[in-house]
C-alpha atoms as a PDB file:
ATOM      1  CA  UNK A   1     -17.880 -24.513  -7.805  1.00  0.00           C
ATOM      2  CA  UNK A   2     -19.216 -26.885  -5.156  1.00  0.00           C
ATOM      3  CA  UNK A   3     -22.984 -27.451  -4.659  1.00  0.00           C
ATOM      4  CA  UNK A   4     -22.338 -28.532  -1.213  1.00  0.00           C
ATOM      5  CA  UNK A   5     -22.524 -24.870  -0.185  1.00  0.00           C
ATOM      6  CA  UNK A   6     -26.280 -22.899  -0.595  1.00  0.00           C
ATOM      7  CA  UNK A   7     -24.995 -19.889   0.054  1.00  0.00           C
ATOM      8  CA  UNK A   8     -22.014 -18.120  -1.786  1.00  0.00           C
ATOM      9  CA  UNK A   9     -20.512 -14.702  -1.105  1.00  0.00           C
ATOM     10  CA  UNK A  10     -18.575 -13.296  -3.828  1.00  0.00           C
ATOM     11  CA  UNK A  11     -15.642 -10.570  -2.967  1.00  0.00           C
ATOM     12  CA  UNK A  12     -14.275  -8.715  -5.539  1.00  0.00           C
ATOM     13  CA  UNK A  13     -11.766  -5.841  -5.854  1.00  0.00           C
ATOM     14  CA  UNK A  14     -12.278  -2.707  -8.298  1.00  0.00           C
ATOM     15  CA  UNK A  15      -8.958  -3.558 -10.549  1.00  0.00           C
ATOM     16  CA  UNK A  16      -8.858  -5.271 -14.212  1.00  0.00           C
ATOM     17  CA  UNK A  17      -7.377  -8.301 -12.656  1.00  0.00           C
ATOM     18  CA  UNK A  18     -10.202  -8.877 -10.276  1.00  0.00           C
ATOM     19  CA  UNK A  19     -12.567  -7.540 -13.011  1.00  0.00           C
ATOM     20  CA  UNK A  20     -11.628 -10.076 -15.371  1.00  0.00           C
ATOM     21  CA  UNK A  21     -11.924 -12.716 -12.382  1.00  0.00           C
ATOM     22  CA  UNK A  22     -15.404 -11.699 -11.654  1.00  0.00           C
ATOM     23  CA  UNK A  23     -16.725 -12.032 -15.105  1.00  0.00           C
ATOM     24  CA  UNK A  24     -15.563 -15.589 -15.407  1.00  0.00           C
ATOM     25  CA  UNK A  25     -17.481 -16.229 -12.246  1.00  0.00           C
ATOM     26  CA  UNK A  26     -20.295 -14.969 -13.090  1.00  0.00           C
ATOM     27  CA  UNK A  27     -20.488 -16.446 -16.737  1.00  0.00           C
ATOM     28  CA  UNK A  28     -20.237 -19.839 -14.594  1.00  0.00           C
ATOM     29  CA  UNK A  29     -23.116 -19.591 -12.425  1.00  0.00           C
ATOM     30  CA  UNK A  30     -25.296 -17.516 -15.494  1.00  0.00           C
ATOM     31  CA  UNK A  31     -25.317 -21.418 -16.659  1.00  0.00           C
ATOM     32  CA  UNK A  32     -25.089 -22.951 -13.035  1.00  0.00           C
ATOM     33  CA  UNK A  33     -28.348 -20.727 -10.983  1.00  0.00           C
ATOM     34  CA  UNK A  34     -28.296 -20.731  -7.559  1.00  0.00           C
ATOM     35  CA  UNK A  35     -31.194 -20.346  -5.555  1.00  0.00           C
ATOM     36  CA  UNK A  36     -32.972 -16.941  -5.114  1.00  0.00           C
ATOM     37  CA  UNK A  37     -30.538 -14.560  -2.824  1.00  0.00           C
ATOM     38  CA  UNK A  38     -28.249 -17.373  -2.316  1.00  0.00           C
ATOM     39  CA  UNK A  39     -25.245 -15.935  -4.808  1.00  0.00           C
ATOM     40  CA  UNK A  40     -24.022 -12.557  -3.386  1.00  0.00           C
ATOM     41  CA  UNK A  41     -21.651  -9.878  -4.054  1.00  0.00           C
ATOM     42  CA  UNK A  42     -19.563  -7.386  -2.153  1.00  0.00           C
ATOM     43  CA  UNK A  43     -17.905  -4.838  -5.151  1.00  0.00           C
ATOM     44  CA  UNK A  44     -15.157  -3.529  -3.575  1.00  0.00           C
ATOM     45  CA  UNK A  45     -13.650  -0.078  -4.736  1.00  0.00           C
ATOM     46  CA  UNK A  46     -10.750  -0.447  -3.050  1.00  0.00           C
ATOM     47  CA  UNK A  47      -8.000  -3.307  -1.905  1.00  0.00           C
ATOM     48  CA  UNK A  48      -9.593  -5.709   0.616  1.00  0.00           C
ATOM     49  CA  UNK A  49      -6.279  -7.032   1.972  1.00  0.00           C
ATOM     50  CA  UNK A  50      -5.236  -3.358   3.253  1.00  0.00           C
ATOM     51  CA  UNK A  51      -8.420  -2.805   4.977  1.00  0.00           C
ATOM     52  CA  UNK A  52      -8.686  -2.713   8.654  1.00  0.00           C
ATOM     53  CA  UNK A  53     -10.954  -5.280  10.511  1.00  0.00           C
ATOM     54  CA  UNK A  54     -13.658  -2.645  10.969  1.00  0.00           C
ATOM     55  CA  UNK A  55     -13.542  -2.259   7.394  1.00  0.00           C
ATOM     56  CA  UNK A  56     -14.158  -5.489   6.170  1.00  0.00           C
ATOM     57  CA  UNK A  57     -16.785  -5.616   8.444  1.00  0.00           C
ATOM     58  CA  UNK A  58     -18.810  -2.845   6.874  1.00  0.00           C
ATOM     59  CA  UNK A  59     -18.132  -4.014   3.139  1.00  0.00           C
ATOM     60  CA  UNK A  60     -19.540  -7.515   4.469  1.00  0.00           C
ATOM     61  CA  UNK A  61     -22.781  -5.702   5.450  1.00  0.00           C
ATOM     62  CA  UNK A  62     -22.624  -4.428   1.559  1.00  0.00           C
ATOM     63  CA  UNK A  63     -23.634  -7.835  -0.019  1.00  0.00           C
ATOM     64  CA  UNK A  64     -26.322  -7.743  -2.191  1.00  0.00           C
ATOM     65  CA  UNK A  65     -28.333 -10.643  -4.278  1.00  0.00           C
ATOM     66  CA  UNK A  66     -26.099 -11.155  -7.736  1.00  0.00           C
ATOM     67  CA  UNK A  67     -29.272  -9.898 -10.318  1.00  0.00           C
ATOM     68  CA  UNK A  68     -29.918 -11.408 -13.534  1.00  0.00           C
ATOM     69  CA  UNK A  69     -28.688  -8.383 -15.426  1.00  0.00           C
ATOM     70  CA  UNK A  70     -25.336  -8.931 -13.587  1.00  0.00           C
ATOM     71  CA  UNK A  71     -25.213 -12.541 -14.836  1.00  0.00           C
ATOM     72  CA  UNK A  72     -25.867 -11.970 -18.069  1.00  0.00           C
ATOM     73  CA  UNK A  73     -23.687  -8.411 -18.859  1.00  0.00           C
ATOM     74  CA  UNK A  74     -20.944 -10.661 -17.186  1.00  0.00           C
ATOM     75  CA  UNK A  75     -21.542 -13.748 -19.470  1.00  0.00           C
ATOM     76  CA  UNK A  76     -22.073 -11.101 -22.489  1.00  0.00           C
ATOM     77  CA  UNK A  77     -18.393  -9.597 -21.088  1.00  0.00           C
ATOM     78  CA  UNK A  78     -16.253 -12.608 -20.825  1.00  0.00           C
ATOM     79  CA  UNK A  79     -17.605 -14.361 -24.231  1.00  0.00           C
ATOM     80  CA  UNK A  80     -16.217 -10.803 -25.836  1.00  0.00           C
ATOM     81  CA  UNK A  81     -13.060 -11.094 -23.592  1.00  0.00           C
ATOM     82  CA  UNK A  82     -12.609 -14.713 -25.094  1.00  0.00           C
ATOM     83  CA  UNK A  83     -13.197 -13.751 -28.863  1.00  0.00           C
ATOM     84  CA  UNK A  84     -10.497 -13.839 -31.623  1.00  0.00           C
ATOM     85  CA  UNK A  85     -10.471 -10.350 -31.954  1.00  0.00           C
ATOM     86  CA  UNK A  86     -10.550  -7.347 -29.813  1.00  0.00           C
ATOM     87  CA  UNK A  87     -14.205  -5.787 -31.169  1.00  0.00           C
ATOM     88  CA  UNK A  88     -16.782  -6.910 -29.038  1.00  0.00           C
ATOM     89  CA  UNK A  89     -14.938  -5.760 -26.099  1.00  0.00           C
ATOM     90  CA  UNK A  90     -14.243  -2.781 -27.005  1.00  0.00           C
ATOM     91  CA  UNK A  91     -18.519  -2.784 -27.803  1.00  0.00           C
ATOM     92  CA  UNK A  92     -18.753  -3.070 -24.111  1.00  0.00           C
ATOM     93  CA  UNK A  93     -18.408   0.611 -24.048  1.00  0.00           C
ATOM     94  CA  UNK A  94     -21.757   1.026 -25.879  1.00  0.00           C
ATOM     95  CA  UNK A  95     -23.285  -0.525 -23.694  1.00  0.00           C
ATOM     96  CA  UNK A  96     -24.986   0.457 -20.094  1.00  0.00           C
ATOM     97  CA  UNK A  97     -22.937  -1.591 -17.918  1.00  0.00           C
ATOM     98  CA  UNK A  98     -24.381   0.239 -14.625  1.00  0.00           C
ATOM     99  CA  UNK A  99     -25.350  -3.627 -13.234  1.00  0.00           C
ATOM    100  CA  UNK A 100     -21.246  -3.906 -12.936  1.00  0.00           C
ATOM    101  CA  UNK A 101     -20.313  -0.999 -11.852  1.00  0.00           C
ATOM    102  CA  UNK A 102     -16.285  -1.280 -12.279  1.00  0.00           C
ATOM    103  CA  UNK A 103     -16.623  -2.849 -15.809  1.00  0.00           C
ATOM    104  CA  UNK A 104     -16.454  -0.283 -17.834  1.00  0.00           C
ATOM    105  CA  UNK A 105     -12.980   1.565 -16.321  1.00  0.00           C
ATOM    106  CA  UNK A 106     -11.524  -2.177 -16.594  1.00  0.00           C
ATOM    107  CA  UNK A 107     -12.551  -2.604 -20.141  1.00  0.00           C
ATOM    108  CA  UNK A 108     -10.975   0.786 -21.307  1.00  0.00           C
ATOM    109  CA  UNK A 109      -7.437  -0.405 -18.973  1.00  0.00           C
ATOM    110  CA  UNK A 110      -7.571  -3.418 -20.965  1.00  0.00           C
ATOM    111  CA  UNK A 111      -7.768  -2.309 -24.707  1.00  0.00           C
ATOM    112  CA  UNK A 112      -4.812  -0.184 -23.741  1.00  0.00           C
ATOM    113  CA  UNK A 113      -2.922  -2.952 -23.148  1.00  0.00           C
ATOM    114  CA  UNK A 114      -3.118  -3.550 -26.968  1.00  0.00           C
ATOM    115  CA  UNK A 115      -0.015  -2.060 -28.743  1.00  0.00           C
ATOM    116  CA  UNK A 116      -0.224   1.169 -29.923  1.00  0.00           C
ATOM    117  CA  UNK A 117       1.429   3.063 -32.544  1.00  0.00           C
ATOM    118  CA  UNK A 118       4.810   2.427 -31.045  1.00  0.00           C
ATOM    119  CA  UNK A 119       4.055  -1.132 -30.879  1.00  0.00           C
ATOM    120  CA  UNK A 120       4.187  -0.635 -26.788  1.00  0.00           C
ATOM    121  CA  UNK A 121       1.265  -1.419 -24.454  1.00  0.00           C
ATOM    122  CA  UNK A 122       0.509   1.091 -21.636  1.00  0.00           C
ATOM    123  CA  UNK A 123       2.168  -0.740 -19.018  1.00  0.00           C
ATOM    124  CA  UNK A 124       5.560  -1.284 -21.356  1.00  0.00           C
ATOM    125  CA  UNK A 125       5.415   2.466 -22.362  1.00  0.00           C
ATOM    126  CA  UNK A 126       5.342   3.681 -18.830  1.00  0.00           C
ATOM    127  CA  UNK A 127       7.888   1.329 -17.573  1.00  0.00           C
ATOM    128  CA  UNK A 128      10.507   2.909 -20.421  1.00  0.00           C
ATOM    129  CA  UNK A 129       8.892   6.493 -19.504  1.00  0.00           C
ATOM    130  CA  UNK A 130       9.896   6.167 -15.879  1.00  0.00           C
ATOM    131  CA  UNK A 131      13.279   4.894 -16.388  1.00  0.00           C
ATOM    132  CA  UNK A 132      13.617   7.339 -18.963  1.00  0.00           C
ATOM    133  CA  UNK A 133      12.407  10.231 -16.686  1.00  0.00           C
ATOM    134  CA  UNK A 134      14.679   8.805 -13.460  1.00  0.00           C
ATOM    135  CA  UNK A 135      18.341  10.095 -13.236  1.00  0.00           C
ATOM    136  CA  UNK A 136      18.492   6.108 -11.574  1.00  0.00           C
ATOM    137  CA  UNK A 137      15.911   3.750 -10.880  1.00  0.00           C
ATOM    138  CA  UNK A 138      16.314  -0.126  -9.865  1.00  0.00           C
ATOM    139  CA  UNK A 139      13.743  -2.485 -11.135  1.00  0.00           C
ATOM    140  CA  UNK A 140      12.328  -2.809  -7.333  1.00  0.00           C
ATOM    141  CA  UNK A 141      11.606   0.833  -7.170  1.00  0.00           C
ATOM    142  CA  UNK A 142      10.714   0.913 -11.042  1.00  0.00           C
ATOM    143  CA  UNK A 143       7.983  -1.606  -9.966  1.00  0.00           C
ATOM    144  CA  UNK A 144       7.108   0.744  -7.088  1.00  0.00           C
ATOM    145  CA  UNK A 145       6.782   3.930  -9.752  1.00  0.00           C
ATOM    146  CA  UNK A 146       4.749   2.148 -11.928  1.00  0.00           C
ATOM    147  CA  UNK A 147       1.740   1.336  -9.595  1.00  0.00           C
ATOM    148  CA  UNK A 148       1.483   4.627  -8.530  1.00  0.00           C
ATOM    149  CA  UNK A 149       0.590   5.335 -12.059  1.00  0.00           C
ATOM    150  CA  UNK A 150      -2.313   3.276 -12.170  1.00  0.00           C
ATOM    151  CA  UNK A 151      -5.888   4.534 -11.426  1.00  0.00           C
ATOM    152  CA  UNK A 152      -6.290   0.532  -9.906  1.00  0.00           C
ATOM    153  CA  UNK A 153      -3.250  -1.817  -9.702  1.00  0.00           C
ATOM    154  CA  UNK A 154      -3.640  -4.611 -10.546  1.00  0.00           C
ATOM    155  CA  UNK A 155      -0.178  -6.677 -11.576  1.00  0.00           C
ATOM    156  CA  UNK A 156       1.457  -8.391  -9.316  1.00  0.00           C
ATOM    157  CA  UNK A 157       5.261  -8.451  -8.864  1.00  0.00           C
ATOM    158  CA  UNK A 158       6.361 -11.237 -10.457  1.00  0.00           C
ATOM    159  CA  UNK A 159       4.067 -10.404 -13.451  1.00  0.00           C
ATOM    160  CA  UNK A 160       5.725  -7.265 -13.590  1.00  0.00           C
ATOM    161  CA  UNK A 161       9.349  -9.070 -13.949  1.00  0.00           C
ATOM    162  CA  UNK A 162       8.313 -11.672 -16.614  1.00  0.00           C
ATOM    163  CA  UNK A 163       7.346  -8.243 -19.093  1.00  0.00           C
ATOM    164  CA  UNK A 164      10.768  -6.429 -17.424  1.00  0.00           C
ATOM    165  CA  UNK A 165      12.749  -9.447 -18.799  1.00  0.00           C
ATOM    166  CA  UNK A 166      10.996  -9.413 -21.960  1.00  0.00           C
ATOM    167  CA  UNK A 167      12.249  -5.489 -22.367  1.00  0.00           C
ATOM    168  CA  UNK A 168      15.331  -6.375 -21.167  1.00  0.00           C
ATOM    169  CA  UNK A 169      16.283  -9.905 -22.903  1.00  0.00           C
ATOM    170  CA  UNK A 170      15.015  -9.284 -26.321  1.00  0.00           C
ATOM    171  CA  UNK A 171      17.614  -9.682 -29.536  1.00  0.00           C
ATOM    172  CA  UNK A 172      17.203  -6.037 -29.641  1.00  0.00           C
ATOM    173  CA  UNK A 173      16.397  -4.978 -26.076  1.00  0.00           C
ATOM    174  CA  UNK A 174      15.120  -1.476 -24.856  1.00  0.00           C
ATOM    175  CA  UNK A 175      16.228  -1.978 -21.464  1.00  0.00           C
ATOM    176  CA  UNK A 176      19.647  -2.289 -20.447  1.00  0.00           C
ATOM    177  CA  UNK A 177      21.039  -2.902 -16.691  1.00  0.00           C
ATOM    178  CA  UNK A 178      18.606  -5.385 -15.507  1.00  0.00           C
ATOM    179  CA  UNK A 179      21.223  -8.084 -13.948  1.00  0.00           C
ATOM    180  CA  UNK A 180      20.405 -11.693 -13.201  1.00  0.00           C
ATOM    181  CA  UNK A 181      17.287 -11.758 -15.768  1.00  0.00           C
ATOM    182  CA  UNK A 182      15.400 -13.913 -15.774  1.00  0.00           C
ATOM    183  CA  UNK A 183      13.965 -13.478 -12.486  1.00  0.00           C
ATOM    184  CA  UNK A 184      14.161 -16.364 -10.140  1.00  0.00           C
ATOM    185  CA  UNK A 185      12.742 -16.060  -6.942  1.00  0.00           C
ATOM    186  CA  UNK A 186      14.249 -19.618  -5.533  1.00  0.00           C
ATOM    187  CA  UNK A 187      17.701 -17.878  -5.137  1.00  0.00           C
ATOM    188  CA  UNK A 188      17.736 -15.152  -2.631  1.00  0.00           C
ATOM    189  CA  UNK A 189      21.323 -13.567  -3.955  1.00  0.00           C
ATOM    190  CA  UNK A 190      20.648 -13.676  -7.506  1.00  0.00           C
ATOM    191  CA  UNK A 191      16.972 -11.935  -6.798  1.00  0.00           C
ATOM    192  CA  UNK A 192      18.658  -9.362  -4.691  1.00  0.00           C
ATOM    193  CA  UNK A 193      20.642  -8.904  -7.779  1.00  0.00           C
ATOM    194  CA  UNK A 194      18.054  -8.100  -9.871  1.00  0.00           C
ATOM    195  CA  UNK A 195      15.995  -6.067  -7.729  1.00  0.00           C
ATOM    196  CA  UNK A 196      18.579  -3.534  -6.966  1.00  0.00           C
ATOM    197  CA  UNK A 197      19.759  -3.380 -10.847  1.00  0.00           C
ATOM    198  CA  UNK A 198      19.653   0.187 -12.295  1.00  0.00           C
ATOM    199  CA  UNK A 199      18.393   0.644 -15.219  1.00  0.00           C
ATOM    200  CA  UNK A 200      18.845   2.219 -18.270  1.00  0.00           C
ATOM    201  CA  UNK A 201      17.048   2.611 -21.926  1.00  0.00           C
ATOM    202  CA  UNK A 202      18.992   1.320 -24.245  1.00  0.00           C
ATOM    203  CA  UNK A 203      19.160   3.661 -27.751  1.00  0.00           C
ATOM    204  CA  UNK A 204      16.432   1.725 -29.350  1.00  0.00           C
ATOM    205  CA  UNK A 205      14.088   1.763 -25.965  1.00  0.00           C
ATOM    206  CA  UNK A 206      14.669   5.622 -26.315  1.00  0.00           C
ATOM    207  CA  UNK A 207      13.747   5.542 -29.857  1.00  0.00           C
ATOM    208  CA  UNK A 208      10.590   3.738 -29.408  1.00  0.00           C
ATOM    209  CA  UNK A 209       9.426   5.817 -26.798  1.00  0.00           C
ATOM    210  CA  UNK A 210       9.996   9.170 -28.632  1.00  0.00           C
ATOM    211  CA  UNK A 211       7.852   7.501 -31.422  1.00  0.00           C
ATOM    212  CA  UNK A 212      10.899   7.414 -33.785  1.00  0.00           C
ATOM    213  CA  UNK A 213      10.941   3.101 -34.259  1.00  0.00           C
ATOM    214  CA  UNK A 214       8.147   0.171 -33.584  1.00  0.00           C
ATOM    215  CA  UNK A 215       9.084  -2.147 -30.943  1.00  0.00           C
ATOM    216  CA  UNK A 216       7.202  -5.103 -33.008  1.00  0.00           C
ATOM    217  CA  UNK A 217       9.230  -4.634 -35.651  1.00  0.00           C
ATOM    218  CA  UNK A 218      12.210  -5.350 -33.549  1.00  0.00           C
ATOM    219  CA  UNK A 219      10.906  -8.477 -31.912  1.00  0.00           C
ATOM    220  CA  UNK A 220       8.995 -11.176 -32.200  1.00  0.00           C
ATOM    221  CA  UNK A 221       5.683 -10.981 -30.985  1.00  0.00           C
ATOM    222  CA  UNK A 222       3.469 -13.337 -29.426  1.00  0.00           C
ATOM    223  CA  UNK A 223       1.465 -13.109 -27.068  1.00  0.00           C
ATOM    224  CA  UNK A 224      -2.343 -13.319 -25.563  1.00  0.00           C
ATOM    225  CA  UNK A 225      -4.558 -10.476 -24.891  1.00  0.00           C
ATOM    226  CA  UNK A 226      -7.916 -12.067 -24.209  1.00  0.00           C
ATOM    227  CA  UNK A 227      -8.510 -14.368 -26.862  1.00  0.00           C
ATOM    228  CA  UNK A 228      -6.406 -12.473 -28.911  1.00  0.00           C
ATOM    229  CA  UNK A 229      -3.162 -14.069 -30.211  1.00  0.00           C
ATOM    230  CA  UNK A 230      -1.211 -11.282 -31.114  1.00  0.00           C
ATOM    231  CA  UNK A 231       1.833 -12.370 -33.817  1.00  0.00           C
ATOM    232  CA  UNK A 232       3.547 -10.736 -36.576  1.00  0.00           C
ATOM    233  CA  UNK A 233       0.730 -11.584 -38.785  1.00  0.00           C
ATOM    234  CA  UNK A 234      -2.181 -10.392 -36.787  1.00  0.00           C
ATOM    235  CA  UNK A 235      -0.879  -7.864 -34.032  1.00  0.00           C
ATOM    236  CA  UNK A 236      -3.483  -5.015 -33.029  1.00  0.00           C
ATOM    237  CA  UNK A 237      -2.617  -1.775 -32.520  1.00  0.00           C
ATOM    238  CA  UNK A 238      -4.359   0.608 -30.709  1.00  0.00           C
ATOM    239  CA  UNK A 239      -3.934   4.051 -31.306  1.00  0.00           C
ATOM    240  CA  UNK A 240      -5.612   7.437 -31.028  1.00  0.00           C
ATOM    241  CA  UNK A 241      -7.802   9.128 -33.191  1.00  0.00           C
ATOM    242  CA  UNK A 242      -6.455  12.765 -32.567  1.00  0.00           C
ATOM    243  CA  UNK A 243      -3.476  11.979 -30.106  1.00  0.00           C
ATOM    244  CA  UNK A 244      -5.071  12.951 -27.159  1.00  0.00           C
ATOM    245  CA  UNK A 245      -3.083  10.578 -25.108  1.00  0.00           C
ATOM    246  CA  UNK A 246      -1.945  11.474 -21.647  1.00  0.00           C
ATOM    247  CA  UNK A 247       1.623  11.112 -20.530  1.00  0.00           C
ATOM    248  CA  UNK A 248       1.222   8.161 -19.098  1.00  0.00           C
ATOM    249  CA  UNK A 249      -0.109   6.774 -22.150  1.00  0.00           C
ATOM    250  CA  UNK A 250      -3.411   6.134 -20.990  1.00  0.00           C
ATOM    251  CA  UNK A 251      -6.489   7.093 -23.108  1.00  0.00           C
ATOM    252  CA  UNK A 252      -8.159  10.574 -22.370  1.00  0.00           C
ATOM    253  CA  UNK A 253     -11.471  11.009 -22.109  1.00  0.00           C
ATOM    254  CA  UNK A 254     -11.478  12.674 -25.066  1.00  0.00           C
ATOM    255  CA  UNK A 255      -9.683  10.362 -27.253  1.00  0.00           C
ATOM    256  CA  UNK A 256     -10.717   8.417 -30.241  1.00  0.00           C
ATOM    257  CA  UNK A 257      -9.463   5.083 -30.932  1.00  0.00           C
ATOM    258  CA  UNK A 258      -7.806   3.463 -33.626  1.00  0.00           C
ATOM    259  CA  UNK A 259      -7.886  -0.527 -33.860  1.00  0.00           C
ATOM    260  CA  UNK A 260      -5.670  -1.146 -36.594  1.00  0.00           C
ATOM    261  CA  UNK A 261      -3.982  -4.686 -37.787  1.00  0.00           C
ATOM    262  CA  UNK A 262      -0.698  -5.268 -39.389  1.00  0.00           C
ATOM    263  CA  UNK A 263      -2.502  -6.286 -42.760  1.00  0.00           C
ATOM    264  CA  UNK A 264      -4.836  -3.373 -43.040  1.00  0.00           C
ATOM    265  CA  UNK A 265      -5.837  -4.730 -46.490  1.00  0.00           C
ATOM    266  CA  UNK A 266      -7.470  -7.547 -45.334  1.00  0.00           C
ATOM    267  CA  UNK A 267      -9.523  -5.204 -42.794  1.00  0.00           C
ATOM    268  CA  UNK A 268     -12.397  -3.013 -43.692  1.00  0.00           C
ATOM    269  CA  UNK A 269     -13.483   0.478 -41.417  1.00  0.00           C
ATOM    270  CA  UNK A 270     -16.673   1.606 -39.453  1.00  0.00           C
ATOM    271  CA  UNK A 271     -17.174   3.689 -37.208  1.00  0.00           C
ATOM    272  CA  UNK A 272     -17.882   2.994 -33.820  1.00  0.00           C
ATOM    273  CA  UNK A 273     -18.733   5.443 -30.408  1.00  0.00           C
ATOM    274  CA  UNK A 274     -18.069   4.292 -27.092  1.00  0.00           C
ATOM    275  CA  UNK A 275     -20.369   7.519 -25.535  1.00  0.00           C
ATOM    276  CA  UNK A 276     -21.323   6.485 -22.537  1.00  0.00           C
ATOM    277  CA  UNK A 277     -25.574   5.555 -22.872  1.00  0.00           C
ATOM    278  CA  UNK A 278     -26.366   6.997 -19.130  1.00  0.00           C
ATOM    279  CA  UNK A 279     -24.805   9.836 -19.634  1.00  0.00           C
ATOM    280  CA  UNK A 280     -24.262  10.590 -23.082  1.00  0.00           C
ATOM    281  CA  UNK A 281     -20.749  11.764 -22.501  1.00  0.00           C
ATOM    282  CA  UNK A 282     -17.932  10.887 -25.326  1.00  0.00           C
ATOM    283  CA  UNK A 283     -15.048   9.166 -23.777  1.00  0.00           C
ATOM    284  CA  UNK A 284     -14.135   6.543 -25.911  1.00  0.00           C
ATOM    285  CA  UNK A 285     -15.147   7.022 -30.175  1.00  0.00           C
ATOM    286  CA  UNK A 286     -13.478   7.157 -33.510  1.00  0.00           C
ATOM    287  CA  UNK A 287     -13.004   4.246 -35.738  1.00  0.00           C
ATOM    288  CA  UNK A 288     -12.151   0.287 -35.605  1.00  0.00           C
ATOM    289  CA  UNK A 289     -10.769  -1.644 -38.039  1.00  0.00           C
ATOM    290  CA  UNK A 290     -12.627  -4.716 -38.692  1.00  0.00           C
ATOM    291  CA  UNK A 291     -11.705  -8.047 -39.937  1.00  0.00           C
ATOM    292  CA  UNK A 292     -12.536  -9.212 -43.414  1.00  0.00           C
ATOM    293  CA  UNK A 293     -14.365 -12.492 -43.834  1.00  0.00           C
ATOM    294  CA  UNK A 294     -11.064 -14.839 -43.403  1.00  0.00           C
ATOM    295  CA  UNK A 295      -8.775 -12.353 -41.924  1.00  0.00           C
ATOM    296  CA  UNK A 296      -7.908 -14.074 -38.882  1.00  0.00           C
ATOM    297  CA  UNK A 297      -7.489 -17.155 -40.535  1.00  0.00           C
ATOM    298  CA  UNK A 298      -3.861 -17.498 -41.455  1.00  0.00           C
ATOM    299  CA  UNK A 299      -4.579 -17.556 -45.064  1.00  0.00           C
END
């Protein structure tokens, strides 16, 4: 960040993407102070790029003096976004993280980005739910579907195409139709091509969606949530304590959840709550598997 400017305005967006952006800001200048009132932020809890002129005018008048407690839940956040394993994030939900007011919903989106039982994150299950659910669906309006089912949205399109081509070019794929993968966005033609695909679930995609296979068992995995490097070896799942998941695959607010690692031997339990401290509500408790002294080590 350049010292040339005193004054710095942060804008941020209410989505996980944006979230995770403003945390590793933050962590920066928690070891990089400016002077008093001369860091601000303007939270926004909606998308700043569809707002109206008048509107960005009033969240400008919004900014407010980045606090200390801001700095340092944000520095706490990231370092637990960073570590090798998923518990000190999900810890963030013990916590009062009031000072960041959209933390907590984009800690909770995160973890369910973690596999679950089916080996599927959120966003993979609901991608094989929708096609599943359409009597026809191309992968531009499958895209389209998709963000409607998120509280916030927060991944873009061509994110959304690299995980569709994973589905879709696996040894084993669940997805079927999907013409011209990979997606390449230099030629016009073949991109048209995949956009307007339609798309099927293949028997196995069907399988792991009615709960009856594991999609890591049926390819290889790896891949980085966080600091995380999920593999065969040491893939999380997350899972619910008493299957209170929605349809979308989301966690309720009344869900437990279940940490678990491919090598449950080498992990040992406790229990952990996620109640929220302000208000005492439950929305997140049940119990984590923790690693071992060693476990993430290989050996």
């Amino acid at each position: 960040m350049s010292s040339e400017f005193d004054r710095v305005v942060l804008w941020f967006e209410h989505d996980l993407y944006d979230q995770l952006q403003l945390l590793q800001v933050l962590d920066w200048f928690a070891t990089h102070p400016r002077a008093e009132g001369m860091l601000l932020l303007v939270q926004a809890e909606d998308y700043i790029g569809r707002q109206e002129r008048e509107a960005v005018e009033r969240l400008a008048a919004t900014a407010v003096p980045v606090t200390q407690a801001q700095l340092e839940l944000a520095a706490r956040a990231w370092g637990a976004f960073r570590q090798p394993t998923p518990e000190a994030w999900a810890h963030l939900l013990e916590e009062h993280t009031a000072a960041l007011p959209c933390l907590r919903s984009a800690v909770v989106r995160m973890l369910e980005e973690l596999p679950g039982a089916d080996g599927l994150s959120r966003t993979e299950r609901q991608r094989l739910a929708t096609i599943e659910a359409a009597e026809s669906i191309t992968a531009l309006g499958l895209f389209a579907a998709v963000q409607k089912q998120e509280d916030a949205q927060f991944m873009g399109d061509w994110s959304f195409w690299r995980l569709l081509d994973q589905l879709a070019l696996a040894e084993e794929p669940l997805v079927a139709g999907l013409e011209a993968a990979p997606f390449q966005n230099s030629d016009l033609d073949l991109a048209k091509t995949y956009l307007t695909s339609r798309l099927a679930l293949t028997s196995l995609g069907k399988a792991v969606l009615a709960g009856g296979a594991d999609w890591t068992e049926h390819h290889t995995v790896d891949c980085w949530w966080g600091g995380t490097h999920l593999t065969e070896d040491t893939a999380v799942a997350l899972g619910s304590s008493n299957r209170g998941t929605n349809p979308r695959g989301s966690l309720s607010d009344d869900t437990g959840v279940l940490v678990q690692l491919t090598r449950p031997e080498r992990f040992v339990r406790r229990s952990i709550s996620n109640s929220s401290p302000s208000s005492g509500s439950s929305s997140f408790s049940g119990t984590m598997l923790e690693p071992s002294e060693g476990a993430w080590s290989g050996s």
